[in-house]
N, C-alpha and C. Protein backbone atom coordinates (compact mmCIF):
# COMPACT_ATOMS: atom_id res chain seq x y z
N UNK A 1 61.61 164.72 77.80
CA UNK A 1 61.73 164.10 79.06
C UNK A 1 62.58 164.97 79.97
N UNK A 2 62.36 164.96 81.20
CA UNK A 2 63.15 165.91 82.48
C UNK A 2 63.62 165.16 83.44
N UNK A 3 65.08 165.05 83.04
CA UNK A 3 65.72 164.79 84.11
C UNK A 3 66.33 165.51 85.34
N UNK A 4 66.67 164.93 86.39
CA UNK A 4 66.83 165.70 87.91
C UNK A 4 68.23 165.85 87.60
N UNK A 5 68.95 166.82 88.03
CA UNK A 5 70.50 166.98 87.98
C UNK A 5 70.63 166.35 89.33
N UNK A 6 72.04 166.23 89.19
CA UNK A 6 72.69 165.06 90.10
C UNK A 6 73.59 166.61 90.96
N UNK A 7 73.06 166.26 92.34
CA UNK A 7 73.74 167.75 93.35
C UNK A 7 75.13 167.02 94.24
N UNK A 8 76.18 167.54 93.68
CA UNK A 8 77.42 167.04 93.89
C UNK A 8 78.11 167.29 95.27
N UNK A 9 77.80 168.34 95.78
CA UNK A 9 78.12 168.88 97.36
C UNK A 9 77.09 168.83 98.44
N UNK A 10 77.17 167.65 99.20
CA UNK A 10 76.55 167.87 100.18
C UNK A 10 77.50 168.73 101.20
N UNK A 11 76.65 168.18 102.65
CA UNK A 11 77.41 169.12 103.43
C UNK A 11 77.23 167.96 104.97
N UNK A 12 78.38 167.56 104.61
CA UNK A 12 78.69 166.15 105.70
C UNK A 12 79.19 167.31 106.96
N UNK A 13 79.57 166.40 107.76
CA UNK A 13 80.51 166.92 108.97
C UNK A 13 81.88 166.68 109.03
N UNK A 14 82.79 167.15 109.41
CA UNK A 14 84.30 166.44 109.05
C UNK A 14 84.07 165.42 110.03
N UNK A 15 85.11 164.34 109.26
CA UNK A 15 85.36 163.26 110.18
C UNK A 15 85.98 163.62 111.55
N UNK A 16 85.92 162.79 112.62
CA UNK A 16 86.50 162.93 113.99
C UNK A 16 87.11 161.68 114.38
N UNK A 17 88.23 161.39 115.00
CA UNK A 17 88.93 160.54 115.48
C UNK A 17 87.79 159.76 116.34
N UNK A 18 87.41 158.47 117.00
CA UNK A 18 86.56 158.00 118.07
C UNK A 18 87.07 158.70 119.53
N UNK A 19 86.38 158.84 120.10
CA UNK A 19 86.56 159.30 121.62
C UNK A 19 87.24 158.20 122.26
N UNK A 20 88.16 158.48 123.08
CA UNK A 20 88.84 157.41 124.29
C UNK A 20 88.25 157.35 125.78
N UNK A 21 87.80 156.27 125.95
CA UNK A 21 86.97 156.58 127.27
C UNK A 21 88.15 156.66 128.34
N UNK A 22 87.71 156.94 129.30
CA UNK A 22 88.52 157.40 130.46
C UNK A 22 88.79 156.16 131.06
N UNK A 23 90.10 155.64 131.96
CA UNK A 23 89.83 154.57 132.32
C UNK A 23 89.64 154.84 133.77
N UNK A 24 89.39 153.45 134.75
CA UNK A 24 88.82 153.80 136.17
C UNK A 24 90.25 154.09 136.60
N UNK A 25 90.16 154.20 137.37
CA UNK A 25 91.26 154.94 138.35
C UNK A 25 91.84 153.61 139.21
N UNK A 26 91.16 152.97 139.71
CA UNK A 26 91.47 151.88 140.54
C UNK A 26 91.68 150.52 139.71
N UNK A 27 91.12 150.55 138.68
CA UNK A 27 91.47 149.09 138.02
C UNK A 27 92.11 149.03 136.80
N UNK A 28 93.51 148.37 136.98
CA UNK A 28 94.32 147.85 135.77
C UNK A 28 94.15 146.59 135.16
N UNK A 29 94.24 146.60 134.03
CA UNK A 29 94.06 145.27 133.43
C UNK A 29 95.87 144.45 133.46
N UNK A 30 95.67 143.27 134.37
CA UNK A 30 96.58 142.26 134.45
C UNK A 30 97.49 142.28 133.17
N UNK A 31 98.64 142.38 133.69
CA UNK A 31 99.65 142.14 132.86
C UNK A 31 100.38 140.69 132.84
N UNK A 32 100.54 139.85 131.73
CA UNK A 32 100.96 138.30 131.96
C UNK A 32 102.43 138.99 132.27
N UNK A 33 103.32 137.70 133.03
CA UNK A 33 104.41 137.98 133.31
C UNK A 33 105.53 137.45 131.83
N UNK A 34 106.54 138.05 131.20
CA UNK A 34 107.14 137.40 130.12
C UNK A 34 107.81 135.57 130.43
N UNK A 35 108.01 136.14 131.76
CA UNK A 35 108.68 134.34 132.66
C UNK A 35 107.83 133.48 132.38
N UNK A 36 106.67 133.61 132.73
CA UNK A 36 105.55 132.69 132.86
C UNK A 36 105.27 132.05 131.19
N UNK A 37 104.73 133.58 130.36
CA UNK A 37 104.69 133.16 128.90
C UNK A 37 105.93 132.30 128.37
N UNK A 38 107.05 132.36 128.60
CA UNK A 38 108.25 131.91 128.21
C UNK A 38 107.84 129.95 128.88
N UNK A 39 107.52 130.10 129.71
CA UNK A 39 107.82 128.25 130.80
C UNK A 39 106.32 128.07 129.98
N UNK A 40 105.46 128.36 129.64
CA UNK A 40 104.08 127.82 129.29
C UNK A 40 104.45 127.74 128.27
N UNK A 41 104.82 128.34 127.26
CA UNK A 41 105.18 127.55 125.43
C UNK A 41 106.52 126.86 125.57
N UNK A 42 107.22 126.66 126.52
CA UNK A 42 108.01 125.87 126.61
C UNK A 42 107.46 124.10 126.95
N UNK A 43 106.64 124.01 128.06
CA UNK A 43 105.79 123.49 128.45
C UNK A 43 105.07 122.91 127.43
N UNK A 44 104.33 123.78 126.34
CA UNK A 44 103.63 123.16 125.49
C UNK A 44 104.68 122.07 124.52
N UNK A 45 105.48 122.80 124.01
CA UNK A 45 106.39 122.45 123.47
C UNK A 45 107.47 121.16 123.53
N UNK A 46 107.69 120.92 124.47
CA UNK A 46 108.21 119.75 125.36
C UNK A 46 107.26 118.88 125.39
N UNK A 47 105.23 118.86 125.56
CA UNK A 47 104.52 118.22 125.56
C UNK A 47 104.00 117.44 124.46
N UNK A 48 104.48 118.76 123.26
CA UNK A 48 104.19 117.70 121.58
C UNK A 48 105.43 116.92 121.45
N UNK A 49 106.62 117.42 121.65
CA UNK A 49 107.66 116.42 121.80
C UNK A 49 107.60 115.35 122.25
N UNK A 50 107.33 114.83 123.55
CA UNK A 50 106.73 113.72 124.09
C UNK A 50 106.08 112.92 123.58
N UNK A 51 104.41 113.38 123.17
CA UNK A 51 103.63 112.98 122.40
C UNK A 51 103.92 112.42 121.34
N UNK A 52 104.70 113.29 120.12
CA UNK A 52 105.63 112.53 119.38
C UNK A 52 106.62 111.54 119.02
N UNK A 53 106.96 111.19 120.20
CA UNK A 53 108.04 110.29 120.75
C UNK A 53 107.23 109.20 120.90
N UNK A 54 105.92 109.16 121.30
CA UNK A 54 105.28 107.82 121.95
C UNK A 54 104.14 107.68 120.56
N UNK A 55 104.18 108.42 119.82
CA UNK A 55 103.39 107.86 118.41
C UNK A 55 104.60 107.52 117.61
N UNK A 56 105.69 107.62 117.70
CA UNK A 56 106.84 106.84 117.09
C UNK A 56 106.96 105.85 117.40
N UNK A 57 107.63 105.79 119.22
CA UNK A 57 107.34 104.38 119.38
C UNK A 57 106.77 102.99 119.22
N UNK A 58 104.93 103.75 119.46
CA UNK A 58 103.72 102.80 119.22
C UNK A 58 103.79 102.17 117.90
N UNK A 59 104.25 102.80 117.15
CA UNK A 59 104.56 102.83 115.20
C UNK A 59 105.72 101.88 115.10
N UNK A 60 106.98 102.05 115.92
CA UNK A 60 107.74 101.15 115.62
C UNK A 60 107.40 99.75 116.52
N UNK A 61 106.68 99.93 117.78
CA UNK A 61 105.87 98.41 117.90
C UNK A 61 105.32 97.71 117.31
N UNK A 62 104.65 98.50 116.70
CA UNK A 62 103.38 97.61 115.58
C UNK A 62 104.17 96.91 114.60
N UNK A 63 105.09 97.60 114.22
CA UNK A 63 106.12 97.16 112.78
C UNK A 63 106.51 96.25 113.56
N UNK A 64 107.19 95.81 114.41
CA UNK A 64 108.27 94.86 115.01
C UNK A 64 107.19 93.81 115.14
N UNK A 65 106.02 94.24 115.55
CA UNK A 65 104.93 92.42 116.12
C UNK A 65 104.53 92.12 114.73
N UNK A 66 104.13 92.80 113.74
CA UNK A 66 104.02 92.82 112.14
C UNK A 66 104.95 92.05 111.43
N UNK A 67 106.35 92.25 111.33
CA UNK A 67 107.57 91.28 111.41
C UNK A 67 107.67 90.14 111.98
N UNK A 68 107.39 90.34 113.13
CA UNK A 68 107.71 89.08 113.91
C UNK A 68 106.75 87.56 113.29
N UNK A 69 105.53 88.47 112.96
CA UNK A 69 104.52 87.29 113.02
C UNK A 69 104.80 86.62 111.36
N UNK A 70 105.24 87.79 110.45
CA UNK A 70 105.46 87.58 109.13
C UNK A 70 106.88 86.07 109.28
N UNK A 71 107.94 86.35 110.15
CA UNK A 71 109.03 85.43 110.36
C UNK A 71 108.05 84.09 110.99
N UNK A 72 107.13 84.16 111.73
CA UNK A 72 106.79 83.25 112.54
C UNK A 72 105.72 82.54 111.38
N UNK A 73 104.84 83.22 110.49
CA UNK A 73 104.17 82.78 109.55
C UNK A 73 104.80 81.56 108.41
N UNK A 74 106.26 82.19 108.05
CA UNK A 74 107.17 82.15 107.21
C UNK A 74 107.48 80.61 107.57
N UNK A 75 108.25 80.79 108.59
CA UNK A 75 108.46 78.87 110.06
C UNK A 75 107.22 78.21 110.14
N UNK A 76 106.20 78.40 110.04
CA UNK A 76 105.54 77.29 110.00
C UNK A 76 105.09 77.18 108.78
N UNK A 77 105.15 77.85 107.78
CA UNK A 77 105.02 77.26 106.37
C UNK A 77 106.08 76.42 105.83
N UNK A 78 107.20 76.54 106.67
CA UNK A 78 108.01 75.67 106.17
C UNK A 78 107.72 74.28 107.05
N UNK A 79 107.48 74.50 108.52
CA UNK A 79 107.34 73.40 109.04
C UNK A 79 106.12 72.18 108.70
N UNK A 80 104.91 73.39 108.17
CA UNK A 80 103.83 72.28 107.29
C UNK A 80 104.53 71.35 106.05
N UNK A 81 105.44 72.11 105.26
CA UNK A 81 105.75 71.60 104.32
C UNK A 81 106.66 70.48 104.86
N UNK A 82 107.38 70.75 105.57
CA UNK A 82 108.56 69.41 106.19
C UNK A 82 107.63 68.49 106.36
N UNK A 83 106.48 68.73 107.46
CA UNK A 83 105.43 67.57 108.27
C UNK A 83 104.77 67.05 106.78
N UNK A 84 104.69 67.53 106.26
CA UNK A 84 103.65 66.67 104.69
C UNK A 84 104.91 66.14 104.28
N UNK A 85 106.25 66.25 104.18
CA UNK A 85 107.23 65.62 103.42
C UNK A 85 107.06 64.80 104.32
N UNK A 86 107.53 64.24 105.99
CA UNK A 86 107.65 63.56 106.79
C UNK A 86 106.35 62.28 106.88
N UNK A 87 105.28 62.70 106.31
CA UNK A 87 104.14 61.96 106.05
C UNK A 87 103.82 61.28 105.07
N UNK A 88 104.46 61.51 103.85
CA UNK A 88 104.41 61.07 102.65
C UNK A 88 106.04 59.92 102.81
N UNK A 89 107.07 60.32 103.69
CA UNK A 89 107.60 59.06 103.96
C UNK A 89 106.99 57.60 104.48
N UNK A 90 106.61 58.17 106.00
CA UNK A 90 105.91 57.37 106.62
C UNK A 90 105.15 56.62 105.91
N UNK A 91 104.41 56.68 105.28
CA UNK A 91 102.93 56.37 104.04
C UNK A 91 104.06 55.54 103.34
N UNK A 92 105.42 55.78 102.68
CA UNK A 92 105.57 54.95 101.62
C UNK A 92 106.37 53.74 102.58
N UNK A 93 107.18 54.03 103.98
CA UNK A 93 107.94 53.01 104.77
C UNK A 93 107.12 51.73 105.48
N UNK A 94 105.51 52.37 105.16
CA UNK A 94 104.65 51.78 106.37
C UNK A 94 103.65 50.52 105.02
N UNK A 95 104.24 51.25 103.71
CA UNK A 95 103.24 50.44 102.66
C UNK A 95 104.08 48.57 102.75
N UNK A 96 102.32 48.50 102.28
CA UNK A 96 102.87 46.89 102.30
C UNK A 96 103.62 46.40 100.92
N UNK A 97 104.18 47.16 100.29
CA UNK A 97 104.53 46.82 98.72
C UNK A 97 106.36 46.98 98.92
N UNK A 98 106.43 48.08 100.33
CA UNK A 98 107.86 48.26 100.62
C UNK A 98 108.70 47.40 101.98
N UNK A 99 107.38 47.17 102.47
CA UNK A 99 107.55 45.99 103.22
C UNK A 99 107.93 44.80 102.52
N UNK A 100 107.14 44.53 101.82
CA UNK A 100 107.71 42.89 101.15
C UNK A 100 108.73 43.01 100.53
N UNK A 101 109.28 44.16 99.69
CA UNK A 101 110.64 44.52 98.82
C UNK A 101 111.72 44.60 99.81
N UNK A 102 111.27 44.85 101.19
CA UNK A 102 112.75 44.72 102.64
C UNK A 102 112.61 43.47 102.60
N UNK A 103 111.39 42.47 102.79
CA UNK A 103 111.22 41.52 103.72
C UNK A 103 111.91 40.31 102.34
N UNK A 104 111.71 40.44 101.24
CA UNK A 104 112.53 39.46 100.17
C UNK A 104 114.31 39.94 99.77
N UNK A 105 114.19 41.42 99.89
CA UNK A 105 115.83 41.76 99.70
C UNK A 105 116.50 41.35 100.94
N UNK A 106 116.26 42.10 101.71
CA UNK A 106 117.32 42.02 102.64
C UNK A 106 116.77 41.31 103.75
N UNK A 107 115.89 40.78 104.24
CA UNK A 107 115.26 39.37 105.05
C UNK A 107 115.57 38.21 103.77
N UNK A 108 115.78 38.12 103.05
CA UNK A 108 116.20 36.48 102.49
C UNK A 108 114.71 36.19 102.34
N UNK A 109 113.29 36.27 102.74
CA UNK A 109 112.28 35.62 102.72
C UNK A 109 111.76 35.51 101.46
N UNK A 110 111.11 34.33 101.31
CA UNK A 110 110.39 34.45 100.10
C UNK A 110 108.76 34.15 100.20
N UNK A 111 108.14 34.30 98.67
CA UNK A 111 106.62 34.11 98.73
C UNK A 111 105.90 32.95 98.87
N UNK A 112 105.15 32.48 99.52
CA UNK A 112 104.79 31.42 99.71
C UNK A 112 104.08 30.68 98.50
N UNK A 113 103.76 29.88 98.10
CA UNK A 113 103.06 29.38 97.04
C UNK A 113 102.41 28.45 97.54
N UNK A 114 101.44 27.60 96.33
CA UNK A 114 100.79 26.52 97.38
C UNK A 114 101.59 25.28 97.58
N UNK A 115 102.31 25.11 97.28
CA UNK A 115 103.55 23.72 97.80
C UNK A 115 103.69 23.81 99.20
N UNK A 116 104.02 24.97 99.54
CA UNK A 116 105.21 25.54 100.39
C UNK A 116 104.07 25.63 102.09
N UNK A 117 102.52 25.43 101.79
CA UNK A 117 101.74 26.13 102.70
C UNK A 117 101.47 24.73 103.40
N UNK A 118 101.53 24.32 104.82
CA UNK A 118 100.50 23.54 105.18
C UNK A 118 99.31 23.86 105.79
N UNK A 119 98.00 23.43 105.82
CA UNK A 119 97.16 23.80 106.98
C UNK A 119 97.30 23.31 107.55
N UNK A 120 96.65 24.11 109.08
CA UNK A 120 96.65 23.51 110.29
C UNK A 120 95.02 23.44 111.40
N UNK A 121 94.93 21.95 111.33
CA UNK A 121 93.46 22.40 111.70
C UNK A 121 93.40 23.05 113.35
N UNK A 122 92.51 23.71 113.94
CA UNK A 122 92.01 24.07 115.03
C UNK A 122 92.29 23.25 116.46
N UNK A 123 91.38 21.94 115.59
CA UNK A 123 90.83 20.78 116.41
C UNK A 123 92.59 20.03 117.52
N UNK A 124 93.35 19.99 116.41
CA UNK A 124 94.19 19.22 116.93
C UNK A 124 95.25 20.55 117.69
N UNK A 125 95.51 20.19 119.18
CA UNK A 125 95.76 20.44 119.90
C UNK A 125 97.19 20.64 119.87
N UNK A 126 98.65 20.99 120.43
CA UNK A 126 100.01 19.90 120.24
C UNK A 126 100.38 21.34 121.13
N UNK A 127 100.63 20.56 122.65
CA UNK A 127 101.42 21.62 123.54
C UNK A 127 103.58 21.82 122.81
N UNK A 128 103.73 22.57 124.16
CA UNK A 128 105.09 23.17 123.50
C UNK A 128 106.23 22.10 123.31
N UNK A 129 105.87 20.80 124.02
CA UNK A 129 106.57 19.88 124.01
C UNK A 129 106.77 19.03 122.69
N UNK A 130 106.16 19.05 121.66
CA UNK A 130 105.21 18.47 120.71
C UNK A 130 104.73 17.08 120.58
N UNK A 131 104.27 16.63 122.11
CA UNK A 131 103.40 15.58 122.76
C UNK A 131 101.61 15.94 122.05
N UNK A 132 101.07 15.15 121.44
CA UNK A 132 99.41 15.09 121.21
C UNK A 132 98.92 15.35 122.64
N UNK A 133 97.83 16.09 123.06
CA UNK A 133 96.71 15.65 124.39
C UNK A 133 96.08 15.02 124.03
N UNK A 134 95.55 14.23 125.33
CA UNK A 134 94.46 13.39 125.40
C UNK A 134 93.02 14.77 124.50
N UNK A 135 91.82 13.80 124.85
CA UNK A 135 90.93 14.45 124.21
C UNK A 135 90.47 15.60 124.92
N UNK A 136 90.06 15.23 126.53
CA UNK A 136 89.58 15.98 127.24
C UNK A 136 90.56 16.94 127.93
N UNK A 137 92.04 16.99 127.39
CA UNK A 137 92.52 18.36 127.51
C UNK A 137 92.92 19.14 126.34
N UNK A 138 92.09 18.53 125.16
CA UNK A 138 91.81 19.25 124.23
C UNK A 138 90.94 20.08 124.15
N UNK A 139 89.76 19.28 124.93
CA UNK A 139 88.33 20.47 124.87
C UNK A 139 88.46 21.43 125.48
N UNK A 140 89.29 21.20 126.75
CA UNK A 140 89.49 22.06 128.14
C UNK A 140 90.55 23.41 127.13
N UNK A 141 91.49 22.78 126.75
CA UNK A 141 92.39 23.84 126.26
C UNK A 141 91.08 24.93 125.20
N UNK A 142 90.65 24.21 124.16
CA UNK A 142 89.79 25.10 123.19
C UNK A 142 88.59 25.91 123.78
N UNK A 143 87.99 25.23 124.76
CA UNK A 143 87.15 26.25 125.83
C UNK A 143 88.01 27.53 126.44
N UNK A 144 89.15 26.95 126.81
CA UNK A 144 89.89 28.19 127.20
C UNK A 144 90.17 29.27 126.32
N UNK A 145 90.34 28.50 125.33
CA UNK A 145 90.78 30.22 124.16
C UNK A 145 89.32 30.89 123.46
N UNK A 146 88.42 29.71 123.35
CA UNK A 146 87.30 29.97 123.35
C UNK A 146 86.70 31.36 124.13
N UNK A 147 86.92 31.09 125.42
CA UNK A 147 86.45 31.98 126.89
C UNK A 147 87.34 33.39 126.60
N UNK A 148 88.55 33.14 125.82
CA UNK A 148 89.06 34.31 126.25
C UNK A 148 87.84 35.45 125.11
N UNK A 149 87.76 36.98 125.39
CA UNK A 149 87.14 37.77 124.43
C UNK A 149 88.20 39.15 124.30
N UNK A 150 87.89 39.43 123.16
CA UNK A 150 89.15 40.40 123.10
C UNK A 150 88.28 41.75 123.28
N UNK A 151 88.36 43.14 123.97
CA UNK A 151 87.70 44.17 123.83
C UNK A 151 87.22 44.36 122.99
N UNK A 152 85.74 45.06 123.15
CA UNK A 152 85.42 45.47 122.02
C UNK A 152 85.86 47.21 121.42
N UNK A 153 86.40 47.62 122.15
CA UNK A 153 87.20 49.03 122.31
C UNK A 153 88.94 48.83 122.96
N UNK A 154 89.61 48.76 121.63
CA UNK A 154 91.02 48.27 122.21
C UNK A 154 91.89 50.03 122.49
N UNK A 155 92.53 49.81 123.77
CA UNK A 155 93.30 50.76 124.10
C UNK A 155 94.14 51.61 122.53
N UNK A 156 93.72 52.66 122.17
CA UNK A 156 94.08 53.45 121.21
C UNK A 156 95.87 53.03 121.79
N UNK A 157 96.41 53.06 120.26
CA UNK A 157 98.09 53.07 120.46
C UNK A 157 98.67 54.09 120.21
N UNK A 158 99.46 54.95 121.73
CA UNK A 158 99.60 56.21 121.80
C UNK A 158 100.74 56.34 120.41
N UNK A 159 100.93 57.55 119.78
CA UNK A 159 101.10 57.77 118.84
C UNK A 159 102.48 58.47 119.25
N UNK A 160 103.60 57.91 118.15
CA UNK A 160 104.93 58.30 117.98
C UNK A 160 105.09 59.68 118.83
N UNK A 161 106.05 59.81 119.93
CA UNK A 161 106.65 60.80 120.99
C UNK A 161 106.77 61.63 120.33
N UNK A 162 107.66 61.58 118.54
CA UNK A 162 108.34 63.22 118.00
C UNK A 162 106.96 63.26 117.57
N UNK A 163 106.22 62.46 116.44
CA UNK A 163 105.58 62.88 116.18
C UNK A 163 104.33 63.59 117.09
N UNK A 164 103.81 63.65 118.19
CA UNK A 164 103.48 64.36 118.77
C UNK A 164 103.78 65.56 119.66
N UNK A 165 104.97 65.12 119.93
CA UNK A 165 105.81 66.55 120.23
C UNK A 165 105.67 67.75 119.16
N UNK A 166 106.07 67.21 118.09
CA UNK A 166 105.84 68.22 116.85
C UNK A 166 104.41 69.10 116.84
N UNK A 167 103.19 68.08 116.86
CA UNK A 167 101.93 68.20 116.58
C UNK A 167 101.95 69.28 117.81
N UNK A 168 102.00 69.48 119.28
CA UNK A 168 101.96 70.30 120.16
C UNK A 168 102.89 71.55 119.54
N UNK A 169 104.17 71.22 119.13
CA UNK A 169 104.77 73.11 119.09
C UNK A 169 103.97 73.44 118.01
N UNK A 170 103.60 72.98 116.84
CA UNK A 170 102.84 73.29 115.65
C UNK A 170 101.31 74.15 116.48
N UNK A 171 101.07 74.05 116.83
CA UNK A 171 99.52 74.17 118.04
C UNK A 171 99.95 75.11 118.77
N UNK A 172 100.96 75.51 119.61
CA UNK A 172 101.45 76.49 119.82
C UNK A 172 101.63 77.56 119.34
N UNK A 173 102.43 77.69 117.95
CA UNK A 173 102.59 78.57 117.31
C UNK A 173 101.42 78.73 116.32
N UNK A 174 100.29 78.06 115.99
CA UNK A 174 98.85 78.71 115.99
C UNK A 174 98.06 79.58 116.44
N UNK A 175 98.15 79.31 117.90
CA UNK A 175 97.45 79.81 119.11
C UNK A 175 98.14 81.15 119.47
């Protein structure tokens, strides 16, 4: 087999530095002033500062209304819990089982039995004097109560002052 020898010297050109072109005669390229460079990164500089200052701020706003609402969350969990304690009074002061235990302790009253009951019929009449009427101002009187009619939609009974006072700041601090 024939191999080619490998030819070790060519014959390059020496290297040469690049040529410098000439410049024009009439035109310089602008020189920045060092004053100017100096007030413009100052400028910048002072501007991230700022910037920084008001993403701190905004950061410590958020935390403070974040807090606030956590304290304000905090007060009305306690105030639900008071209003359910305050309701579960009411419920036991308003029962009829604690009513009759006031109304026999400390009212003296007692239970009626059937000894103790009289009826009283309708029919018989007996003004404040406790004179009988005749008949016909018996009828007249029982037509009268007769005539009266009671609504059939009775004026709702406005509901305890605190307790609605309460019910409004509670509604407030919802909203």
């Amino acid at each position: 087999m024939v191999l080619a020898r490998e030819k070790l010297d060519y014959n390059l050109p020496p290297e040469q530095p690049p040529e410098r072109l000439p410049k024009a005669p009439g035109r310089k390229l602008p020189r920045r002033d060092p004053v100017r460079r100096k007030l413009a990164l100052t400028f910048m500089v002072l501007c991230c500062f700022v910037m920084g200052v008001m993403v701190a701020f905004y950061y410590a706003q958020i935390a403070y209304v974040g807090y606030k609402i956590e304290l304000l969350q905090h007060k009305l969990a306690e105030l639900r819990l008071e209003s359910h304690n305050l309701d579960q009074k009411v419920s036991k002061v308003v029962s009829m089982k604690h009513i009759e235990a006031i109304a026999t302790s400390e009212l003296g009253m007692v239970k009626p039995n059937s000894e103790n009951v009289v009826p009283v019929s309708s029919a018989s009449i007996v003004p404040d004097g406790g004179e009988q009427l005749p008949p016909g101002e018996q009828e007249k009187q029982l037509a009268r109560r007769e005539s009266i009619t009671l609504p059939e939609n009775p004026e709702p009974v406005p509901p305890n002052r605190f307790i609605q006072a309460f019910a409004e700041m509670v509604e407030r601090w919802d909203s």
